[in-house]
Protein backbone atom coordinates (compact mmCIF):
# COMPACT_ATOMS: atom_id res chain seq x y z
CA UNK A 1 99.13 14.68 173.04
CA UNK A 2 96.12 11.87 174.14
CA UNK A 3 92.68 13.53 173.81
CA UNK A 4 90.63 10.50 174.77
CA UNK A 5 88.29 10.85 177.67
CA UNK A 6 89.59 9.39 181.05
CA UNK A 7 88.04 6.13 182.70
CA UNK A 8 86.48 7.34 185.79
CA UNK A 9 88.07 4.99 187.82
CA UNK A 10 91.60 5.58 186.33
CA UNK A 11 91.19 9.33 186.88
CA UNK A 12 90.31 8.65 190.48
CA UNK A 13 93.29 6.45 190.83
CA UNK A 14 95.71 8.99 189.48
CA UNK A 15 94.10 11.95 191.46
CA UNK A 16 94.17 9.85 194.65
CA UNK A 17 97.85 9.03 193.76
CA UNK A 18 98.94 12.63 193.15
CA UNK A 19 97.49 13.76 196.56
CA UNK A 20 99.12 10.93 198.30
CA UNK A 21 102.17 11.69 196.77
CA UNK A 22 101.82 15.40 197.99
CA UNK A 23 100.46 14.48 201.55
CA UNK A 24 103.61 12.37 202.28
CA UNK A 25 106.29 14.07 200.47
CA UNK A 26 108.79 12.76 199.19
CA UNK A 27 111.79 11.60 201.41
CA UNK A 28 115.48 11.77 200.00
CA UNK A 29 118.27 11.51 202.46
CA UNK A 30 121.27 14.46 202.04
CA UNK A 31 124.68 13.15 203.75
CA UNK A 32 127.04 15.10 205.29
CA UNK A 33 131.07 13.93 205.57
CA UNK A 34 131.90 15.02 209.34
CA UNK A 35 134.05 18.14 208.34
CA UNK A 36 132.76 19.32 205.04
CA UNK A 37 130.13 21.65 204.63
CA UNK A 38 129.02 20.71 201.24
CA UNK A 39 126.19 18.57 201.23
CA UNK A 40 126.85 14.94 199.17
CA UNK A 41 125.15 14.54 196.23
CA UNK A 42 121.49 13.08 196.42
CA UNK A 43 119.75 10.74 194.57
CA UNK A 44 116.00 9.64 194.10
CA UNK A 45 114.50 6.25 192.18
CA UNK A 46 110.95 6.17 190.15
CA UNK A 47 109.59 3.29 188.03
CA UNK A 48 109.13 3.50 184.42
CA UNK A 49 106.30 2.11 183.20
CA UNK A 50 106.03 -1.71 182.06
CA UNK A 51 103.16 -0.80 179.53
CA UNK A 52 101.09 -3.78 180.45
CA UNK A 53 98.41 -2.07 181.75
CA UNK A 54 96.34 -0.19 179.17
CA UNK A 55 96.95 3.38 180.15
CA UNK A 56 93.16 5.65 179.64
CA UNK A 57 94.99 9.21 179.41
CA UNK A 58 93.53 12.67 181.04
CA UNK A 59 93.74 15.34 178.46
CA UNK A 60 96.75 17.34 178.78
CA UNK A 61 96.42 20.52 180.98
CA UNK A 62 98.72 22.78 182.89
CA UNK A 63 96.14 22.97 185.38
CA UNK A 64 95.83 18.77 185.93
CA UNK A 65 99.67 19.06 185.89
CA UNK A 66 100.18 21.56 188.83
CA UNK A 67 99.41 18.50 191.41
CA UNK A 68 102.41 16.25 189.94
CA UNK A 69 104.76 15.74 192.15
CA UNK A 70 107.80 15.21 192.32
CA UNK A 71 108.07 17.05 188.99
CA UNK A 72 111.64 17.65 187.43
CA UNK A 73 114.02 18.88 184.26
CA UNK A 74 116.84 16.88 183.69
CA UNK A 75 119.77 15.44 181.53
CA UNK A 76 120.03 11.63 181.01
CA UNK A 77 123.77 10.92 182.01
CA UNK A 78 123.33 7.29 181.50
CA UNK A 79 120.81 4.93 179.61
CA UNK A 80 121.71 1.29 180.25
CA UNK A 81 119.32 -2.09 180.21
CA UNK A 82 117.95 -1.30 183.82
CA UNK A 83 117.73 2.37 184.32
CA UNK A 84 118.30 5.98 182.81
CA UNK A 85 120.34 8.56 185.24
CA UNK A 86 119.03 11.95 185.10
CA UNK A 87 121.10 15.13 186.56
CA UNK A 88 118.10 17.19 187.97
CA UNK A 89 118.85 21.10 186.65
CA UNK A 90 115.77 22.50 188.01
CA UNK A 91 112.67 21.05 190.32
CA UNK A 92 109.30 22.43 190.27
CA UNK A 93 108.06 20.13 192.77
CA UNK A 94 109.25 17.69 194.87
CA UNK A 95 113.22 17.23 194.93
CA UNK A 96 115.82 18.64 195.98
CA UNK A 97 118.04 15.60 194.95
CA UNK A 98 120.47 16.03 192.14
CA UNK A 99 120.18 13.18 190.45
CA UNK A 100 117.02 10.71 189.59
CA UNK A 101 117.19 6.87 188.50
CA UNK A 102 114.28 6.02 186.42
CA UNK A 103 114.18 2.35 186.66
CA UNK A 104 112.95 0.12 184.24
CA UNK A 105 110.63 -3.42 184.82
CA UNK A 106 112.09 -6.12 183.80
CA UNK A 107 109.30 -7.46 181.67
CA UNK A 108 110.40 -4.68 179.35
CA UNK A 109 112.62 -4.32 176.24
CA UNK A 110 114.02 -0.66 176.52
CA UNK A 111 114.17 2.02 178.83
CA UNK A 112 111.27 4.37 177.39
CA UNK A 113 107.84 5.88 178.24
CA UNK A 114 104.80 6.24 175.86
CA UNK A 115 107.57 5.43 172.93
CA UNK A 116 109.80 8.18 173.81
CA UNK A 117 113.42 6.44 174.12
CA UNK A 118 115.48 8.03 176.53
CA UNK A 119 119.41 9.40 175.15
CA UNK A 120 121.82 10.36 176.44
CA UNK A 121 122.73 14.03 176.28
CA UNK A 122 118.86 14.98 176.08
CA UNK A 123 116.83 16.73 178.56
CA UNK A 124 113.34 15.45 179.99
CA UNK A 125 110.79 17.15 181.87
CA UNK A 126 109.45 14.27 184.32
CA UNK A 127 106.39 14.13 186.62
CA UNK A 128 105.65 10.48 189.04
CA UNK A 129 103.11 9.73 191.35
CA UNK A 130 103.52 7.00 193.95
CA UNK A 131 107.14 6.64 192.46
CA UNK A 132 106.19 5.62 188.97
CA UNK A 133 106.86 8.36 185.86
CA UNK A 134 103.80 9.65 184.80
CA UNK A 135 103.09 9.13 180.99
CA UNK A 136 100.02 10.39 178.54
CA UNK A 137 102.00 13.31 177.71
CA UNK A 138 103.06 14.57 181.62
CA UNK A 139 106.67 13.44 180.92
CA UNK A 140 108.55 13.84 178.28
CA UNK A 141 111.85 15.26 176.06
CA UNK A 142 111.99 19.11 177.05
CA UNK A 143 110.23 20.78 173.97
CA UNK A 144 108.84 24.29 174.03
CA UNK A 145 105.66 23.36 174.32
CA UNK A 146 106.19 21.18 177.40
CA UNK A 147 108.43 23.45 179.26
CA UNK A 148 106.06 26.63 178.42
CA UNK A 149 103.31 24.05 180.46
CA UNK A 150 105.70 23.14 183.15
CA UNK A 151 106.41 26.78 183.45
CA UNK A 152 102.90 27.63 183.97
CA UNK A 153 101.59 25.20 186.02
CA UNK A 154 104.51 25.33 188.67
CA UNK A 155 105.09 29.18 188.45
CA UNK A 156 105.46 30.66 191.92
C-alpha cells in the first residue's frame, strides 16, 4: 500500500476519469444464436499499464474505491506476451461479461501491474477507469485484505 500524497492534478485526472467511466457505462455486447436461449459468452478488454508515466498514488481507501468502475474478481485462464484472460466470478461494478482481456503495451516486458505478475490459476480483484487497470494498490491478487475492501466499498 502507497501512502504518498496525490498530485493535485493527477487526483483530478483520476476522479474525472472514474466519473466518466460511470456516466457512460460500460458497453459489452451479449449474442444470442437464433434458437438458443443461453446467452454467448461475453468478453470485455482494459489496458495494463506501460509504467512510463510516473504514477503519484491516492492513499488506499474503501471509500475512494467505491467510484471504480468496472470493478471485478477473477481467475487468469491465460497469461501470454500480449494479454492475461480473466474468467470474471463476481462483479461489483460494471460487467456483466464473463470474461476480461487485460492487454498489455507493447513497450512492455511482461504482463504485470505495480510488479504484481499475473499467473495463471490465481485470482485478481481489478478496478479500470477509461479502460486502463487501475494500479497504486486498487488492483491486485485477491488477498483478505483486498477483498474485505472490495467487500465494503461495493456492498449493496
Amino acid at each position: 500500500m502507497i501512502t504518498t500524497a496525490p498530485h493535485p492534478r493527477r487526483m483530478a485526472l483520476l476522479v474525472g476519469a472514474a466519473a466518466l467511466v460511470l456516466a457512460t457505462g460500460t458497453a459489452v455486447a451479449v449474442t444470442q444464436s437464433g434458437s438458443s436461449t443461453t446467452p454467448a459468452a461475453s468478453s470485455m478488454s482494459l489496458r495494463l499499464s506501460d509504467g512510463s508515466v510516473a504514477a503519484s498514488c491516492a492513499i488506499f481507501s474503501p471509500e475512494f474505491l467505491r467510484d471504480m468502475s468496472p470493478a471485478f474478481a477473477g481467475t487468469v485462464s491465460n497469461v501470454d506476451d500480449s494479454q492475461v484472460v480473466l474468467q470474471v466470478d463476481r462483479w461489483y461494478a460494471g460487467g456483466p461479461a464473463d470474461t476480461v482481456v487485460l492487454t498489455r503495451p507493447a513497450s512492455t516486458s511482461s504482463a504485470s501491474l505495480d510488479g504484481v505478475d499475473f499467473r495463471s490459476g490465481e485470482r485478481y480483484l481489478v478496478t479500470a477507469a477509461s479502460g486502463q487497470v487501475n494500479g497504486c494498490g486498487y488492483s491486485g491478487p485477491a488477498t483478505a485484505e483486498l477483498t474485505a475492501a472490495f467487500e465494503q466499498a461495493f456492498a449493496r
